[in-house]
Protein backbone atom coordinates (compact mmCIF):
# COMPACT_ATOMS: atom_id res chain seq x y z
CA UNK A 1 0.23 21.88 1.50
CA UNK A 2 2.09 25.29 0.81
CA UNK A 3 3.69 23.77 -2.33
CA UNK A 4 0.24 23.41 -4.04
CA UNK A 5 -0.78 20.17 -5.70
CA UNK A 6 1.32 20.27 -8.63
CA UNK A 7 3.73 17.89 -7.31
CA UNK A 8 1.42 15.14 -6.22
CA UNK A 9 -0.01 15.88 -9.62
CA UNK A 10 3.21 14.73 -10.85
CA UNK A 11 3.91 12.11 -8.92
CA UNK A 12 0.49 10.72 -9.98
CA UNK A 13 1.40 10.83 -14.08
CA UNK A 14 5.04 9.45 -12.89
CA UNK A 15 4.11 6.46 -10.86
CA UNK A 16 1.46 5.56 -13.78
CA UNK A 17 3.83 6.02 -16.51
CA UNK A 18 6.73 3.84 -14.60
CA UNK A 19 4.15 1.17 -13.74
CA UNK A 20 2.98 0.81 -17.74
CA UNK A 21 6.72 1.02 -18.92
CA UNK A 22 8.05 -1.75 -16.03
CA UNK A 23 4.93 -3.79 -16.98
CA UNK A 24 5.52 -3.32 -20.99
CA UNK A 25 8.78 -1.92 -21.86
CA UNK A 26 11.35 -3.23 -19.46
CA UNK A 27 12.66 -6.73 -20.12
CA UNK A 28 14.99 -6.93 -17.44
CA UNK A 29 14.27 -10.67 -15.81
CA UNK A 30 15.98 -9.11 -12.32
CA UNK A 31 12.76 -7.31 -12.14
CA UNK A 32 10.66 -10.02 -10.54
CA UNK A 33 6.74 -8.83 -9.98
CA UNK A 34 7.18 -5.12 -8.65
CA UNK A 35 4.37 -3.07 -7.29
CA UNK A 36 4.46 0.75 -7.79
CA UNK A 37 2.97 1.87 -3.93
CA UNK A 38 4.17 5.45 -4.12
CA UNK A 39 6.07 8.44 -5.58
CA UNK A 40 7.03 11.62 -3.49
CA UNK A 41 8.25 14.49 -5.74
CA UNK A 42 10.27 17.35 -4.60
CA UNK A 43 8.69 20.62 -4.27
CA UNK A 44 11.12 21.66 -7.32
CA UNK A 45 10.44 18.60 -9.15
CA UNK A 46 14.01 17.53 -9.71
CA UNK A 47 13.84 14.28 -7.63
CA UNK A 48 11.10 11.57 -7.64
CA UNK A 49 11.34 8.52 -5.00
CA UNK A 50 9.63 6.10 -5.96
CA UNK A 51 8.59 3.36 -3.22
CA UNK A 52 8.28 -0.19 -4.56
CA UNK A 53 7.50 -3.68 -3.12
CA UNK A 54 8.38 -7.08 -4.46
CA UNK A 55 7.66 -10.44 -3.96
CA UNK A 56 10.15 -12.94 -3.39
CA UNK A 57 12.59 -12.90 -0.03
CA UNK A 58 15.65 -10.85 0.22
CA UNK A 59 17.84 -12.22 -2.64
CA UNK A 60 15.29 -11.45 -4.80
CA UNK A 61 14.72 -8.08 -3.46
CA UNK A 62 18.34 -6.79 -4.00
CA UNK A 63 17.54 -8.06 -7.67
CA UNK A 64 14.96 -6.22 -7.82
CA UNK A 65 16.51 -3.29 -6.23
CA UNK A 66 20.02 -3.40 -9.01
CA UNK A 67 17.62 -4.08 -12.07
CA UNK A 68 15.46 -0.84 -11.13
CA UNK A 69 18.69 0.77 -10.89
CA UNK A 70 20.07 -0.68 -13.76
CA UNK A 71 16.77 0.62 -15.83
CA UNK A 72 16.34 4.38 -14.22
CA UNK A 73 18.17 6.02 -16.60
CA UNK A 74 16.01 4.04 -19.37
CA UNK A 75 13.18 4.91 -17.29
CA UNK A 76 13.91 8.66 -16.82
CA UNK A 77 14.34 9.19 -20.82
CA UNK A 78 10.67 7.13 -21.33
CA UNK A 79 9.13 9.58 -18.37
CA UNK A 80 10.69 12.54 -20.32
CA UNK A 81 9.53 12.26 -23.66
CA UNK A 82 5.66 10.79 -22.52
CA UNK A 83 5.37 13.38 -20.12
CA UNK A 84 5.32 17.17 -20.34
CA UNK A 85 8.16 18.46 -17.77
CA UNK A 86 10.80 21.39 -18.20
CA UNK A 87 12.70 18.64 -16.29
CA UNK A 88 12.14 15.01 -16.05
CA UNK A 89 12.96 14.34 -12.29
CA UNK A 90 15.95 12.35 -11.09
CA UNK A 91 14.26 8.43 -9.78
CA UNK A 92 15.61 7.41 -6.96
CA UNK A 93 14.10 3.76 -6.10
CA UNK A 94 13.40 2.55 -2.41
CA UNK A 95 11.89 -0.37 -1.10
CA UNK A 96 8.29 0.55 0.81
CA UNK A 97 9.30 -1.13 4.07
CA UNK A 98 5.81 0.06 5.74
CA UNK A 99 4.21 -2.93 4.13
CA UNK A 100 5.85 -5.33 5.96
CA UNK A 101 5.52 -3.38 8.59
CA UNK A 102 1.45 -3.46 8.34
CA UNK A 103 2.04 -6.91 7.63
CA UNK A 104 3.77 -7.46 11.49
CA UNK A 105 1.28 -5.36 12.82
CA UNK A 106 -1.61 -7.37 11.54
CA UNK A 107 0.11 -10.79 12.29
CA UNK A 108 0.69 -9.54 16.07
CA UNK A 109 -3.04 -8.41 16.41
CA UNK A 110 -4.05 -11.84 15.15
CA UNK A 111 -1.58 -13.58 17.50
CA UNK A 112 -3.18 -11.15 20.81
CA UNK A 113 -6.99 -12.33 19.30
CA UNK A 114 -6.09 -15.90 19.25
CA UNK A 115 -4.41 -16.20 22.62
CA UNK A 116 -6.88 -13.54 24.44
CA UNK A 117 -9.84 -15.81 26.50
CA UNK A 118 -13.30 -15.78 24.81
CA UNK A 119 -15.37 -13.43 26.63
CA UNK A 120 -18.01 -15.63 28.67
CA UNK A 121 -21.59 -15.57 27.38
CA UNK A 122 -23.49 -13.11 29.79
CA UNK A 123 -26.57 -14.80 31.42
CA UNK A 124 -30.04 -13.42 30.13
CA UNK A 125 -32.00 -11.05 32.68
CA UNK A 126 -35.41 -12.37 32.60
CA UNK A 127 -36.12 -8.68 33.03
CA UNK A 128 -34.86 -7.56 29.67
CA UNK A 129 -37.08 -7.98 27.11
CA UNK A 130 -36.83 -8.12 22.70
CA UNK A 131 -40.52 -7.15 22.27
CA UNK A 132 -40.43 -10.05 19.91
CA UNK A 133 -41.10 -12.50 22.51
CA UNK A 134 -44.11 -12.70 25.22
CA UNK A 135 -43.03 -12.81 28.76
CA UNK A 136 -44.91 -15.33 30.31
CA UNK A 137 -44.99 -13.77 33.61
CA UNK A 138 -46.06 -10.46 32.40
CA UNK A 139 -49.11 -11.94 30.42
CA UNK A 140 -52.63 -12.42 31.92
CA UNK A 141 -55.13 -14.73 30.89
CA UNK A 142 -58.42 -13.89 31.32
């Protein structure tokens, strides 16, 4: 990180300011139940993007997508005056497609593990022993 930390300092105190505004302050009902899942600042912190997900299918996302669009300007005034920045960064709003992504991922993996043959029970070598139990062939009765 040659930049420092400073801007994923920033992008910390941005994503948690935008997710108590959306949550509190914006009243827009074309934002259905967004979740904040990242911000990336520029190393000159003059552009945030801030990755979102929503629930709902794909009608519902591009609602989601104009009413955080709609409310970025709102959103970029709130930022400025909770936050101490020479400049309150531009917000730029993109859905986090790597969730759905995982989501594939997982629901493959689960597919392979459910079609893949159970591994057959190996048979028991009367040689190996647990120490719990006596071999009866090893024991002498005198």
């Amino acid at each position: 990180m040659s930049q420092g930390s400073r801007p994923d300092r920033v992008a910390d105190q941005v994503r948690a300011e935008l997710a108590l505004l959306l949550t509190r302050d914006v009243h827009d009902p074309g934002i259905g139940f967004v979740t904040l899942t990242r911000v990336q600042i520029s190393p000159d912190l003059q552009l945030a993007r801030v990755y979102y997900t929503a629930l709902g299918d794909d009608t519902a996302r591009k609602n989601t997508a104009r009413a955080l669009q709609r409310a970025a300007p709102f959103l970029r005034r709130q930022i400025g005056s909770r936050l101490s920045l020479k400049r309150v960064p531009e917000l730029r709003f993109f859905y986090d497609e790597s969730i759905a992504g995982q989501d594939r991922i997982e629901q493959l993996l689960n597919e392979i593990h459910a079609s893949a043959p159970a591994e057959p029970a190996r048979a028991r070598d009367p040689s190996e022993s647990d120490g719990d139990q006596w071999d009866s062939a090893s024991r002498k009765d005198d």
